[in-house]
Protein backbone atom coordinates (compact mmCIF):
# COMPACT_ATOMS: atom_id res chain seq x y z
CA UNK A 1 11.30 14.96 6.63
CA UNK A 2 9.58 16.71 9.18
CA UNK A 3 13.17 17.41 10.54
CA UNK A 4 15.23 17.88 8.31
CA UNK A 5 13.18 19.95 5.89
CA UNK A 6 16.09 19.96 3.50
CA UNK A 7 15.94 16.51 2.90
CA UNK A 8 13.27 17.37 0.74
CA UNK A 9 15.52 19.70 -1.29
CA UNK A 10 18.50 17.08 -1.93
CA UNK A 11 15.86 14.53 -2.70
CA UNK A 12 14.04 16.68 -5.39
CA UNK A 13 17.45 17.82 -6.57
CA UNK A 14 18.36 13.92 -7.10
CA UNK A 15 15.02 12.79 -8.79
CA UNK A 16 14.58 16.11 -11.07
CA UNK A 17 17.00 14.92 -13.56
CA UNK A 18 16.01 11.81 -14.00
CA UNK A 19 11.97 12.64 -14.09
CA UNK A 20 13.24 15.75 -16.67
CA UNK A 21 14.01 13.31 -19.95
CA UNK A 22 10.19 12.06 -19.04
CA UNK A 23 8.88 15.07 -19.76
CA UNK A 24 10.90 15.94 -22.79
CA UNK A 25 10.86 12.97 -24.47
CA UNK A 26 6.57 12.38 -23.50
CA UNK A 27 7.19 8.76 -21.79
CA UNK A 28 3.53 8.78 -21.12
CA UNK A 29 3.77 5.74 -19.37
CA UNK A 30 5.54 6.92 -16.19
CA UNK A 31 4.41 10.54 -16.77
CA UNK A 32 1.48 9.71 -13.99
CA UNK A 33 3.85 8.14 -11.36
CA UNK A 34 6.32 11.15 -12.00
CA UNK A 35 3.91 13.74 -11.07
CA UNK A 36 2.79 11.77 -8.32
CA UNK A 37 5.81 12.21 -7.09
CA UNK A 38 6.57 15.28 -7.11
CA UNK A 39 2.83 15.81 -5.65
CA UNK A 40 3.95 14.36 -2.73
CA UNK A 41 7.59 16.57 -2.36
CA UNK A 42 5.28 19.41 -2.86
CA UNK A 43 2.72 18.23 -0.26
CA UNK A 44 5.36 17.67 2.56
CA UNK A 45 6.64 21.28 2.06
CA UNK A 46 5.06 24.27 3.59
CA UNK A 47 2.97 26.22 2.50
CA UNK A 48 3.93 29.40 0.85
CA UNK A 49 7.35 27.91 0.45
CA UNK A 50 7.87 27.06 -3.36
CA UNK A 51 9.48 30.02 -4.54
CA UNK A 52 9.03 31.47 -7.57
CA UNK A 53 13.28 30.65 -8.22
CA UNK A 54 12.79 26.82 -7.84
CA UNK A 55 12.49 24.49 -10.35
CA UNK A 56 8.70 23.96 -9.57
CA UNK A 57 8.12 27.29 -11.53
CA UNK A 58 9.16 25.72 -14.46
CA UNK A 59 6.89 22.08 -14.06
CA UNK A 60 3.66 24.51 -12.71
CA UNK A 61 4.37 25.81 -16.32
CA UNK A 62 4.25 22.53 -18.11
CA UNK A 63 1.63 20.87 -16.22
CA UNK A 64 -0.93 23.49 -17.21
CA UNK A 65 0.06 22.65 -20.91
CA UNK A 66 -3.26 21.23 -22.21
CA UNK A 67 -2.09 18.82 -23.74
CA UNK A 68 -1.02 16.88 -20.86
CA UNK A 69 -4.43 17.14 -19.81
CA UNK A 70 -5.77 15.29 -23.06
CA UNK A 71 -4.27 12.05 -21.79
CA UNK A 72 -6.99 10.26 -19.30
CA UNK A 73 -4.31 8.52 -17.18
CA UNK A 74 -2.69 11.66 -16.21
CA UNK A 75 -5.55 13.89 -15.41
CA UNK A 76 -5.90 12.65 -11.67
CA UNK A 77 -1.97 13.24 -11.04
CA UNK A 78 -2.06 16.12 -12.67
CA UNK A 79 -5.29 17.58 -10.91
CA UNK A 80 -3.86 16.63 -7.35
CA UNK A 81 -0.52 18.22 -8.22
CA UNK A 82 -2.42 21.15 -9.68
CA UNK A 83 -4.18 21.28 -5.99
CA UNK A 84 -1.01 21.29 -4.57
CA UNK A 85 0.26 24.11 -6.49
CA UNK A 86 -2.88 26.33 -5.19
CA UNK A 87 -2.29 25.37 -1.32
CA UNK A 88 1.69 25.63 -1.20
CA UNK A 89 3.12 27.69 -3.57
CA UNK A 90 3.25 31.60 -3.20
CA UNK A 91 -0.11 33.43 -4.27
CA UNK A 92 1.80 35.60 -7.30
CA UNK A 93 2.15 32.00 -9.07
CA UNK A 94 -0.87 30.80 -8.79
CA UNK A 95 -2.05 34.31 -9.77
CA UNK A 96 -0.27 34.62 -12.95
CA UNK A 97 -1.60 31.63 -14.11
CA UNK A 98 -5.08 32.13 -12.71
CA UNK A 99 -7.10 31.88 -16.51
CA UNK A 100 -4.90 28.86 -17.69
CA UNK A 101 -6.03 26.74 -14.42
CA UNK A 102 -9.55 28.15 -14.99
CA UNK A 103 -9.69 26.98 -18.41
CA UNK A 104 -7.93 23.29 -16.66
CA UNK A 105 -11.49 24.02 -14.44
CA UNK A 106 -13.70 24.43 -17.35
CA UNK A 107 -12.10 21.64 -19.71
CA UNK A 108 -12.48 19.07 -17.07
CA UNK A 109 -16.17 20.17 -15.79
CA UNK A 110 -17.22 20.58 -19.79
CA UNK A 111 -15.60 17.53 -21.76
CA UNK A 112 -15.59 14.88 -19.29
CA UNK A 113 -17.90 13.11 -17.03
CA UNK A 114 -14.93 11.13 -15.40
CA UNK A 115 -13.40 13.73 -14.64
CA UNK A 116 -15.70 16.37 -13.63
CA UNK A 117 -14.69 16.07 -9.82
CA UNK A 118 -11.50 16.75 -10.71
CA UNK A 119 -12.19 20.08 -11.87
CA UNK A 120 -14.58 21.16 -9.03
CA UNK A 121 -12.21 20.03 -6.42
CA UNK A 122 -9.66 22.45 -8.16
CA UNK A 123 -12.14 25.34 -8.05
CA UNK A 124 -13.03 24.35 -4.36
CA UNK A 125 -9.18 25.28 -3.88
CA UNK A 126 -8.96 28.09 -5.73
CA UNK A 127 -12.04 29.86 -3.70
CA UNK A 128 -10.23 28.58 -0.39
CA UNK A 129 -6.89 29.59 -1.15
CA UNK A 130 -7.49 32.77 -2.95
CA UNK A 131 -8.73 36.11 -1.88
CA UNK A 132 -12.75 36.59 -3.21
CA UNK A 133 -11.04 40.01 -5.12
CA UNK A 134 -8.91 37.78 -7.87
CA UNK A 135 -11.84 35.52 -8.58
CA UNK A 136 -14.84 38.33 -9.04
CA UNK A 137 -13.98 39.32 -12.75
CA UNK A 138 -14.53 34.98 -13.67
CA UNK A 139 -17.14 34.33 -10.95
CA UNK A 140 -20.19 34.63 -14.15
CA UNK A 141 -17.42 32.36 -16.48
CA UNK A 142 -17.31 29.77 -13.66
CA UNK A 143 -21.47 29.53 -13.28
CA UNK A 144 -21.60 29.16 -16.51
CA UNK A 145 -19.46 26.48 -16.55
CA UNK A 146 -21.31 25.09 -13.69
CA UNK A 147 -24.56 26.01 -14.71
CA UNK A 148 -24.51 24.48 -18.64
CA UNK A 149 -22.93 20.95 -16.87
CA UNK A 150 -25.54 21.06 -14.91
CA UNK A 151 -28.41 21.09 -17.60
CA UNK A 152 -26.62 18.76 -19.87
CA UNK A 153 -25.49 15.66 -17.86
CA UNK A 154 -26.45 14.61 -14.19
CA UNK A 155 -23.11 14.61 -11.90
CA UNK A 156 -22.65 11.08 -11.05
């Protein structure tokens, strides 16, 4: 992959189709293994270099859907896909949809004990990745987040 970088592009162009009619028709029992798949196309690309024209637009759309996020079995291939979206895709998309992966932050610290890591290791991203001037208008939204976990439930 690592020299021909556009194998990566045929490949995803081959597999899209067929992981497509997963989505659309919710076969939640591959929709895990599906995004772990594309997790890893996304993770051998580099960084900066999902455009905003590809076809990953359109699945950074539906993975911050909430209601993929209700089903337990996805939320760790969904979280490291998520994570992949904040290191290697350009800074305008992660920026346009900087609330709705805040609120994928605060769901996951707030509702679930399982999960909680999953969250923080998206906000650890989010602080690495982005420049301190996009986060200052949530940084008192994501203490308080932090802050009323904290007092109710010890982090395992």
């Amino acid at each position: 992959v690592s020299k021909n970088p556009g194998l990566l592009d045929q490949f995803a162009q081959i597999l899209f189709p067929v992981f497509t009619p997963i989505f659309t028709e919710d076969i939640a029992e591959f929709v895990p293994y599906v995004l772990q798949i594309i997790g890893f196309i996304l993770e051998s690309r580099s960084s900066g270099s999902i455009s905003i024209a590809d076809a990953y637009r359109a699945l950074f759309q539906l993975i911050l859907t909430l209601s993929f996020w209700d089903r337990s079995g996805n939320i760790p291939a969904l979280s490291r896909l998520l994570q992949t979206y904040i290191e290697k895709a350009e800074e305008t998309i992660v920026l346009e949809k900087l609330t709705t992966i805040l609120g994928v932050f605060q769901r996951l610290v707030s509702q679930s004990k399982v999960h909680d890591h999953e969250g923080f290791a998206i906000l650890n991203l989010l602080i690495i990745n982005l420049p301190a001037t996009y986060l200052n208008n949530y940084l008192k939204d994501i203490f308080i987040v932090i802050f009323t976990r904290l007092t109710k439930a010890k982090i395992q």
